[in-house]
N, C-alpha and C. Protein backbone atom coordinates (compact mmCIF):
# COMPACT_ATOMS: atom_id res chain seq x y z
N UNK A 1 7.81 -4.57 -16.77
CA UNK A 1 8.40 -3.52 -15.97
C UNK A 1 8.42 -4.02 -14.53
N UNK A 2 9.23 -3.67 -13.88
CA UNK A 2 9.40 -4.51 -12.12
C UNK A 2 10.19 -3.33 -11.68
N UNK A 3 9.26 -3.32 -10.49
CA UNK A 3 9.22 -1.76 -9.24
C UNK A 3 8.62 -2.80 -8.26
N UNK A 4 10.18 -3.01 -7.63
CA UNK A 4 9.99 -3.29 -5.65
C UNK A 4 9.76 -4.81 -6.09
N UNK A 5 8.48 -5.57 -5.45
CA UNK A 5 8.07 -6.84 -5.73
C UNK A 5 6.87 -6.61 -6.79
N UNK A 6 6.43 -5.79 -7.43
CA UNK A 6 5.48 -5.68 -8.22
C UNK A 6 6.05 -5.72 -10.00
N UNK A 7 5.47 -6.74 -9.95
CA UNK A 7 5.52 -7.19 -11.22
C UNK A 7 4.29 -6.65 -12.47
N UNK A 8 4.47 -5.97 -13.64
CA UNK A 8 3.08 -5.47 -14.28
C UNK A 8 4.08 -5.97 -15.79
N UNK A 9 2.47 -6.67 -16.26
CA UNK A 9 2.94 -7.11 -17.71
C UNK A 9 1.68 -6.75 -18.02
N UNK A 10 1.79 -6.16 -19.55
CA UNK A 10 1.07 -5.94 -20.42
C UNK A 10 1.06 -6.52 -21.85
N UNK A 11 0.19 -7.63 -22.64
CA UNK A 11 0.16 -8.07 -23.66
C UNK A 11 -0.45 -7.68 -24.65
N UNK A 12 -0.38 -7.78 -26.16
CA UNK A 12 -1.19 -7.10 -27.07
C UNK A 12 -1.31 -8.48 -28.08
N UNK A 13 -2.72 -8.68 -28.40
CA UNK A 13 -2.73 -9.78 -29.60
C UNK A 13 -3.82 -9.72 -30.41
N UNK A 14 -3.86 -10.00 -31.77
CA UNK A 14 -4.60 -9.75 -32.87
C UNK A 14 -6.10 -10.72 -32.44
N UNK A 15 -7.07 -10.63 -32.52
CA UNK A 15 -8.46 -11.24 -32.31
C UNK A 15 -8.90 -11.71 -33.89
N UNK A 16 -9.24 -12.52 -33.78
CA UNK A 16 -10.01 -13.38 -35.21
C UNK A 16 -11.35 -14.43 -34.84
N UNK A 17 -12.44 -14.12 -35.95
CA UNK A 17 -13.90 -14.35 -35.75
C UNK A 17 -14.02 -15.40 -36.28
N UNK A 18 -14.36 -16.94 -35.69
CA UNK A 18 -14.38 -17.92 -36.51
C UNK A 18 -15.64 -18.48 -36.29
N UNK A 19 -16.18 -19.66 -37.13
CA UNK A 19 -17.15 -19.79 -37.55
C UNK A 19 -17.34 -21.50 -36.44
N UNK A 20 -18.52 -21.96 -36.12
CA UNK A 20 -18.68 -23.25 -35.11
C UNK A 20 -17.58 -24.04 -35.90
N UNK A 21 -17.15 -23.84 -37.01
CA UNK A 21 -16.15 -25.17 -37.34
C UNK A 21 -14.53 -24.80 -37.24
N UNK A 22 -14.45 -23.47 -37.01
CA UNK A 22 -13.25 -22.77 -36.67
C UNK A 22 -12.65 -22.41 -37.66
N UNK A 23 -13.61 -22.00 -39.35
CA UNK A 23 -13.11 -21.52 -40.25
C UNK A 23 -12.87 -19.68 -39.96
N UNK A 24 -12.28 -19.44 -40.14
CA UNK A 24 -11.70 -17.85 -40.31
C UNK A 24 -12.88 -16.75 -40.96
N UNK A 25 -13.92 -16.13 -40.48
CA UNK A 25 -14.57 -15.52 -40.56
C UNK A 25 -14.63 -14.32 -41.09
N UNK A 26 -13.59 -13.33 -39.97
CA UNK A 26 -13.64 -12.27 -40.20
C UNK A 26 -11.93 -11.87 -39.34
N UNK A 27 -11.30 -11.13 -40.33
CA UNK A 27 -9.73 -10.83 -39.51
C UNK A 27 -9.47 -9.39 -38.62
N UNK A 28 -9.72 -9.14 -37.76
CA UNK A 28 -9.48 -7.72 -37.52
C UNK A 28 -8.82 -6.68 -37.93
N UNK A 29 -8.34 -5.85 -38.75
CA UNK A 29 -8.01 -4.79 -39.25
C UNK A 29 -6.48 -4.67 -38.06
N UNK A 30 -5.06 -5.09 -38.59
CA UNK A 30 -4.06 -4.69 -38.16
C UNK A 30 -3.77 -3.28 -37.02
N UNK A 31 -3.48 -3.30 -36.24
CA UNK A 31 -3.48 -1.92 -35.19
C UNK A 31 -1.72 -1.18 -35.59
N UNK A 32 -1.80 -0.06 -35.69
CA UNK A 32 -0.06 0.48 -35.82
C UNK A 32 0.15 0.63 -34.20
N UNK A 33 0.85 0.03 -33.51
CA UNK A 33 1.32 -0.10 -32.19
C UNK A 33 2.60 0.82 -31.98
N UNK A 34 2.93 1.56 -33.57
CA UNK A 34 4.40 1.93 -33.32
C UNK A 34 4.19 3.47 -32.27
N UNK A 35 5.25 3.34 -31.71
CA UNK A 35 5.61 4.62 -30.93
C UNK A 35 4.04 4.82 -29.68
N UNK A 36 3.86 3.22 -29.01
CA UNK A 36 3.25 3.28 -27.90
C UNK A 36 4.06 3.56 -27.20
N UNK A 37 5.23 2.73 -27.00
CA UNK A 37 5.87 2.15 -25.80
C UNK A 37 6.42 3.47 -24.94
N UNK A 38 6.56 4.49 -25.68
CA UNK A 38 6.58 5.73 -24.16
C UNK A 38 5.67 6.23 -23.07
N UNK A 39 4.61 6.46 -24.35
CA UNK A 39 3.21 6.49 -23.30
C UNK A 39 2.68 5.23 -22.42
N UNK A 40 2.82 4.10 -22.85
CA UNK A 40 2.45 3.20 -22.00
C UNK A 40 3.28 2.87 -20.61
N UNK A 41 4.79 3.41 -21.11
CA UNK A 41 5.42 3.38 -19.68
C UNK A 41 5.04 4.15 -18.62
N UNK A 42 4.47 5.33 -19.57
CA UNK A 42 4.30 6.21 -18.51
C UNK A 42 3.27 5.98 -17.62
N UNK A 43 2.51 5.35 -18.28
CA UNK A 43 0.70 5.38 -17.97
C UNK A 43 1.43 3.90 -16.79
N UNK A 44 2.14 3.25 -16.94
CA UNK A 44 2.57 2.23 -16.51
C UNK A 44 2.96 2.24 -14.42
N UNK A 45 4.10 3.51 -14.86
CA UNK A 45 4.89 4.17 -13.59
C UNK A 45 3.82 5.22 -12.81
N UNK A 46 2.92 5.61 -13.59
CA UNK A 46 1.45 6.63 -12.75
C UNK A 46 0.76 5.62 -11.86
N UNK A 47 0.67 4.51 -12.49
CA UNK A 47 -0.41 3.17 -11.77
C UNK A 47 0.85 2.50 -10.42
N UNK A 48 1.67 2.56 -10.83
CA UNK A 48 2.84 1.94 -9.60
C UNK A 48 2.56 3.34 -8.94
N UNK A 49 3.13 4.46 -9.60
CA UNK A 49 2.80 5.44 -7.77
C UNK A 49 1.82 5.27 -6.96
N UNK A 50 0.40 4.98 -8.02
CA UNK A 50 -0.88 5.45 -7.57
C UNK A 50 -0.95 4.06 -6.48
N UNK A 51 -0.67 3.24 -6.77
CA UNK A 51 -0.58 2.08 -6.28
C UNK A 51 -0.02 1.86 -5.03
N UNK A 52 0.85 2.62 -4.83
CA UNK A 52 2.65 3.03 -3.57
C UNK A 52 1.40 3.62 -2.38
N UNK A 53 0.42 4.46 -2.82
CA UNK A 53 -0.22 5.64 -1.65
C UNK A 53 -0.87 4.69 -0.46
């Protein structure tokens, strides 16, 4: 999202538990991400105002 010169990125990525030899441990349980992306804009454009004061 880009407001003025402020640039805000937000990333999301799966975490995995591996073992000293880098065998695959334990997988984290998939997240449903669907139907963030409104609320996060919003929560997004609150932090740019809050940010503006």
């Amino acid at each position: 999202m880009l407001d003025g010169q402020v640039e805000i990125e937000l990333s999301v990525s799966r975490q995995y538990v591996t073992d000293e030899n880098g065998e695959l441990v334990q997988e984290t349980e998939p997240v449903d991400l669907s139907g963030i992306e409104v609320p996060m804009t919003q929560d997004l454009l609150a932090l740019m105002a809050e940010l503006r004061k």
